[in-house]
N, C-alpha and C. Protein backbone atom coordinates (compact mmCIF):
# COMPACT_ATOMS: atom_id res chain seq x y z
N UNK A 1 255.51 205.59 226.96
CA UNK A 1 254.32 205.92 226.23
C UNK A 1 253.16 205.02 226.62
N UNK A 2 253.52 203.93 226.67
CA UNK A 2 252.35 202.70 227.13
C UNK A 2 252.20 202.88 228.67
N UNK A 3 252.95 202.98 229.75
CA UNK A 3 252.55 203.43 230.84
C UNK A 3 251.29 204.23 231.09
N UNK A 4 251.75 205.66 230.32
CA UNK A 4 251.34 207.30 230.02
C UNK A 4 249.93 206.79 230.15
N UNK A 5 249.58 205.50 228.60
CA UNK A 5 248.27 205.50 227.90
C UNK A 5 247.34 204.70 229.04
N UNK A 6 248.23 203.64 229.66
CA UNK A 6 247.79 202.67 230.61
C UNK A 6 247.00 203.39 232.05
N UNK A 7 247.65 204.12 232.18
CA UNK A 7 247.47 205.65 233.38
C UNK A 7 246.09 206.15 233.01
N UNK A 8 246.27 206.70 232.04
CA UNK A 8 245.47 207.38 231.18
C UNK A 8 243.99 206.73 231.01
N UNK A 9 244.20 205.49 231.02
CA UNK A 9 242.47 204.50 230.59
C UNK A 9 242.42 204.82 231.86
N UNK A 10 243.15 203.78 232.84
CA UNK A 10 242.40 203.75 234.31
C UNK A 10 242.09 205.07 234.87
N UNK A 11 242.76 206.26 234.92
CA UNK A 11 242.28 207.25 235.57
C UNK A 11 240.82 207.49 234.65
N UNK A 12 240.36 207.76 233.59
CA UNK A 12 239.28 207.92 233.01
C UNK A 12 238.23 206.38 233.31
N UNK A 13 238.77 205.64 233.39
CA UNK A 13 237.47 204.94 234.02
C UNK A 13 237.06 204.77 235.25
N UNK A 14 237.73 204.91 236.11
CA UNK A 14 237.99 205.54 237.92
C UNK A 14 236.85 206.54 237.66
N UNK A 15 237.20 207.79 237.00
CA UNK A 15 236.46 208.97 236.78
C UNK A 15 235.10 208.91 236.20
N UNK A 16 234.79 208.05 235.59
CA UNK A 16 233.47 207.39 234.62
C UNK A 16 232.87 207.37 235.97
N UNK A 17 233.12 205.83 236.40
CA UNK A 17 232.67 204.95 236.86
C UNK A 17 232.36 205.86 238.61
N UNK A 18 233.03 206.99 239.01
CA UNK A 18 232.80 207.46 240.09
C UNK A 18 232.13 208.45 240.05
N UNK A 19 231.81 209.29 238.96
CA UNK A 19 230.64 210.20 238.72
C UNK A 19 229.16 209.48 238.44
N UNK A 20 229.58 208.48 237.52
CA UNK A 20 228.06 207.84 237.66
C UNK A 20 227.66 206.86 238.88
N UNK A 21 228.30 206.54 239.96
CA UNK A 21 228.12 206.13 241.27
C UNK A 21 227.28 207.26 241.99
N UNK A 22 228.50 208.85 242.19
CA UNK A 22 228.03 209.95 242.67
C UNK A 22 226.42 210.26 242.08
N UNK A 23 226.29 210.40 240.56
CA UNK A 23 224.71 210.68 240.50
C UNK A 23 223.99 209.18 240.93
N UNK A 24 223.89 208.28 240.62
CA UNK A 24 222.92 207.53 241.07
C UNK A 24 222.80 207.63 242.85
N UNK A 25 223.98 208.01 243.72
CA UNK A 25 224.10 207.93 245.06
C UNK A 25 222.45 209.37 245.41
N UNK A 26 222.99 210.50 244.54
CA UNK A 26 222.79 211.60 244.50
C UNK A 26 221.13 211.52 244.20
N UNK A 27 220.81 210.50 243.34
CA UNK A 27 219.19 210.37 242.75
C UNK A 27 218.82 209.35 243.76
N UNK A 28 219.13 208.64 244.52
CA UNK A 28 218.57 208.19 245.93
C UNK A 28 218.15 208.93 246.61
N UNK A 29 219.31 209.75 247.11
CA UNK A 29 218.93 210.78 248.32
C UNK A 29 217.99 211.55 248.01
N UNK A 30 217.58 212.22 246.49
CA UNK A 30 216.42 212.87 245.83
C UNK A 30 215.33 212.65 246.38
N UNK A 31 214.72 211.08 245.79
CA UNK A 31 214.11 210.63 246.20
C UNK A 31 213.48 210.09 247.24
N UNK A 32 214.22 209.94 248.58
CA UNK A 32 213.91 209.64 249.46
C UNK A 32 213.66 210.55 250.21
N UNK A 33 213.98 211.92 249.93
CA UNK A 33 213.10 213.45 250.30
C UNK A 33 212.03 213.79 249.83
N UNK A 34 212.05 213.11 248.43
CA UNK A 34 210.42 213.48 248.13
C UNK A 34 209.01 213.86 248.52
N UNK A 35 208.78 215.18 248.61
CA UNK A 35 207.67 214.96 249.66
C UNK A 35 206.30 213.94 249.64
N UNK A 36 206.07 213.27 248.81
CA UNK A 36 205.44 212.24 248.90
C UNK A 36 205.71 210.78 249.75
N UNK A 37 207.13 210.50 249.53
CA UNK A 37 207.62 209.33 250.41
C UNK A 37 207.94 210.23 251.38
N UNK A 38 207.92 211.07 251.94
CA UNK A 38 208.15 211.96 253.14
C UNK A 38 206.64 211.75 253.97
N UNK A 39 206.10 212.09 253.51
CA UNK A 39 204.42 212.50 253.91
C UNK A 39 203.96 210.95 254.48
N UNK A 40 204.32 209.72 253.56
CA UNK A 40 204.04 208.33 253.57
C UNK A 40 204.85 207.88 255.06
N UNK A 41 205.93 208.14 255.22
CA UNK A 41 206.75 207.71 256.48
C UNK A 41 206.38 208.40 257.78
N UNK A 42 205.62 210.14 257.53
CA UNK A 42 205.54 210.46 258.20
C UNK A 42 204.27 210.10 259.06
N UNK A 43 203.13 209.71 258.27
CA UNK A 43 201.60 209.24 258.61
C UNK A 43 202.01 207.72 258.76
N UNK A 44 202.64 206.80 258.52
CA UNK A 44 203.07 205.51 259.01
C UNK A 44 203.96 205.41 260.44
N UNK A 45 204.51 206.42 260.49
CA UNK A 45 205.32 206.52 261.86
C UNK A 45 204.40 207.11 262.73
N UNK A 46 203.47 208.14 262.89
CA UNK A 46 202.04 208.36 263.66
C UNK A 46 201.42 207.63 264.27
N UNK A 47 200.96 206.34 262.83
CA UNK A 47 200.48 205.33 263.24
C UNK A 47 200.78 204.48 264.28
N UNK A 48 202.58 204.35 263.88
CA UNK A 48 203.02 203.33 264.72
C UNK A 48 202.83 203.73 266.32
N UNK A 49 202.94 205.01 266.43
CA UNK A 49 203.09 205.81 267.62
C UNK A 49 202.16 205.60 268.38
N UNK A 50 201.20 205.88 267.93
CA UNK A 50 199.56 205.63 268.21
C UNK A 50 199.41 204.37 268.69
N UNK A 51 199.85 203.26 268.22
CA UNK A 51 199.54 201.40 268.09
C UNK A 51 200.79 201.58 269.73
N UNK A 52 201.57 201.95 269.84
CA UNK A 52 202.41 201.96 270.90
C UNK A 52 202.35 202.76 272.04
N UNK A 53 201.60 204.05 272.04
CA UNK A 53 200.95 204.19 272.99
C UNK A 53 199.66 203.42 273.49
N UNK A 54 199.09 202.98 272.81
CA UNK A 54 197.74 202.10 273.05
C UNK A 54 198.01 201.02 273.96
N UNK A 55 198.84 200.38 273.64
CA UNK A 55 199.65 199.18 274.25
C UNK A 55 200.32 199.59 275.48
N UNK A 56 201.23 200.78 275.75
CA UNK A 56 201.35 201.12 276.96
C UNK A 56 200.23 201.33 277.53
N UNK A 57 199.46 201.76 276.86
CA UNK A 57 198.57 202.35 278.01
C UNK A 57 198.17 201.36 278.94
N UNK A 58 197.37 200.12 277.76
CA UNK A 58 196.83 198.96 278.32
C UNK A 58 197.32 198.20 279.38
N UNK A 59 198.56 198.12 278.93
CA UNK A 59 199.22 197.30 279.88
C UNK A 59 199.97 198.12 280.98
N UNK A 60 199.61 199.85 281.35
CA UNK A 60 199.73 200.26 282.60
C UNK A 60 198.72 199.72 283.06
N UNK A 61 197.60 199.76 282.78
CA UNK A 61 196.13 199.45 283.41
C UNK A 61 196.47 198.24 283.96
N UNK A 62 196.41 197.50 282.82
CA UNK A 62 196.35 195.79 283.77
C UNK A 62 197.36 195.79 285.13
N UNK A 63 198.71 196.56 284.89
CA UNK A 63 199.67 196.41 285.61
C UNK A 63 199.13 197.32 287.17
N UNK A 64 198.54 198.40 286.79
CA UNK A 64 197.66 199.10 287.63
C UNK A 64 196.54 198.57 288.84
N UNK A 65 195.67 197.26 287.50
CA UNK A 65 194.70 196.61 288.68
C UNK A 65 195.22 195.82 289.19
N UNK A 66 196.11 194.99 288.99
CA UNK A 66 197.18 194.05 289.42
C UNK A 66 197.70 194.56 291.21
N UNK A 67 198.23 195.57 290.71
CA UNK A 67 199.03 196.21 291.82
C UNK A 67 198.07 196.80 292.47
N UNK A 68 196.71 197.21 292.52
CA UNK A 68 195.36 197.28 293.48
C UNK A 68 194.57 196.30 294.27
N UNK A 69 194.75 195.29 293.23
CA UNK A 69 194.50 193.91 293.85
C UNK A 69 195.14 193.68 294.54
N UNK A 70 196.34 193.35 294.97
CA UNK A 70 197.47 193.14 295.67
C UNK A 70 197.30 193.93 297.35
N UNK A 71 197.27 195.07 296.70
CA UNK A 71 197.23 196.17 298.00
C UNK A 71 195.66 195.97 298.84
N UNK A 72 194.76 195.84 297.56
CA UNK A 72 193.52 195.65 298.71
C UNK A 72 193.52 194.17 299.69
N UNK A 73 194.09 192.95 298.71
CA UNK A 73 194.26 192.11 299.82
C UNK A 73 195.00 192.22 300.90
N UNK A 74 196.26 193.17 300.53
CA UNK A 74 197.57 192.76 301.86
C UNK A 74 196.74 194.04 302.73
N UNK A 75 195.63 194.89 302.46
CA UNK A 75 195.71 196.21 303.78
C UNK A 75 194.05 196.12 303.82
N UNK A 76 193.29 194.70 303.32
CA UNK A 76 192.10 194.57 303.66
C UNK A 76 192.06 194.05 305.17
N UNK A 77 190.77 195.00 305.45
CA UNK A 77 190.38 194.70 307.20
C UNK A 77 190.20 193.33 307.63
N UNK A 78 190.37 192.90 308.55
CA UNK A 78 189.47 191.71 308.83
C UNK A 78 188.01 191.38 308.86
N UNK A 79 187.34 190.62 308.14
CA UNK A 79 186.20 190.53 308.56
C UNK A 79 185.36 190.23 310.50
N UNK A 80 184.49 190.99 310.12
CA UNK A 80 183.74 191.22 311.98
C UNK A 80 182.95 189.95 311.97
């Protein structure tokens, strides 16, 4: 009988305690679809995109005159 009852608590608090895990798991994921924090990640990740192409770009350029400089000295004519 005391086994039975002993069984009996723990499976019901196992069961408590794992449905209210499941909804709070469940009201995260809600939220983090929200189209508001959706919209927020999506115009912050743009941004970032933007800030990281900029930076490539720049630094093709420099890497660009670099490697022009280079070439005009090593295939510049001799002076007459």
């Amino acid at each position: 009988m005391f086994k039975r009852l002993f069984w009996l608590t723990v499976g019901t608090i196992v069961g408590f305690s794992g449905s209210v895990w499941a909804q709070r798991r469940i009201r995260r994921q809600l939220e983090r679809y929200h189209p508001d924090k959706v919209a927020r990640q999506v115009s912050s990740g743009a941004k970032a995109f933007g800030e990281d192409v900029k930076a490539a770009r720049a630094a093709g350029r420099d890497a660009m005159r670099q490697r022009e400089a280079a070439l005009r000295e090593r295939f510049q004519p001799p002076p007459r």
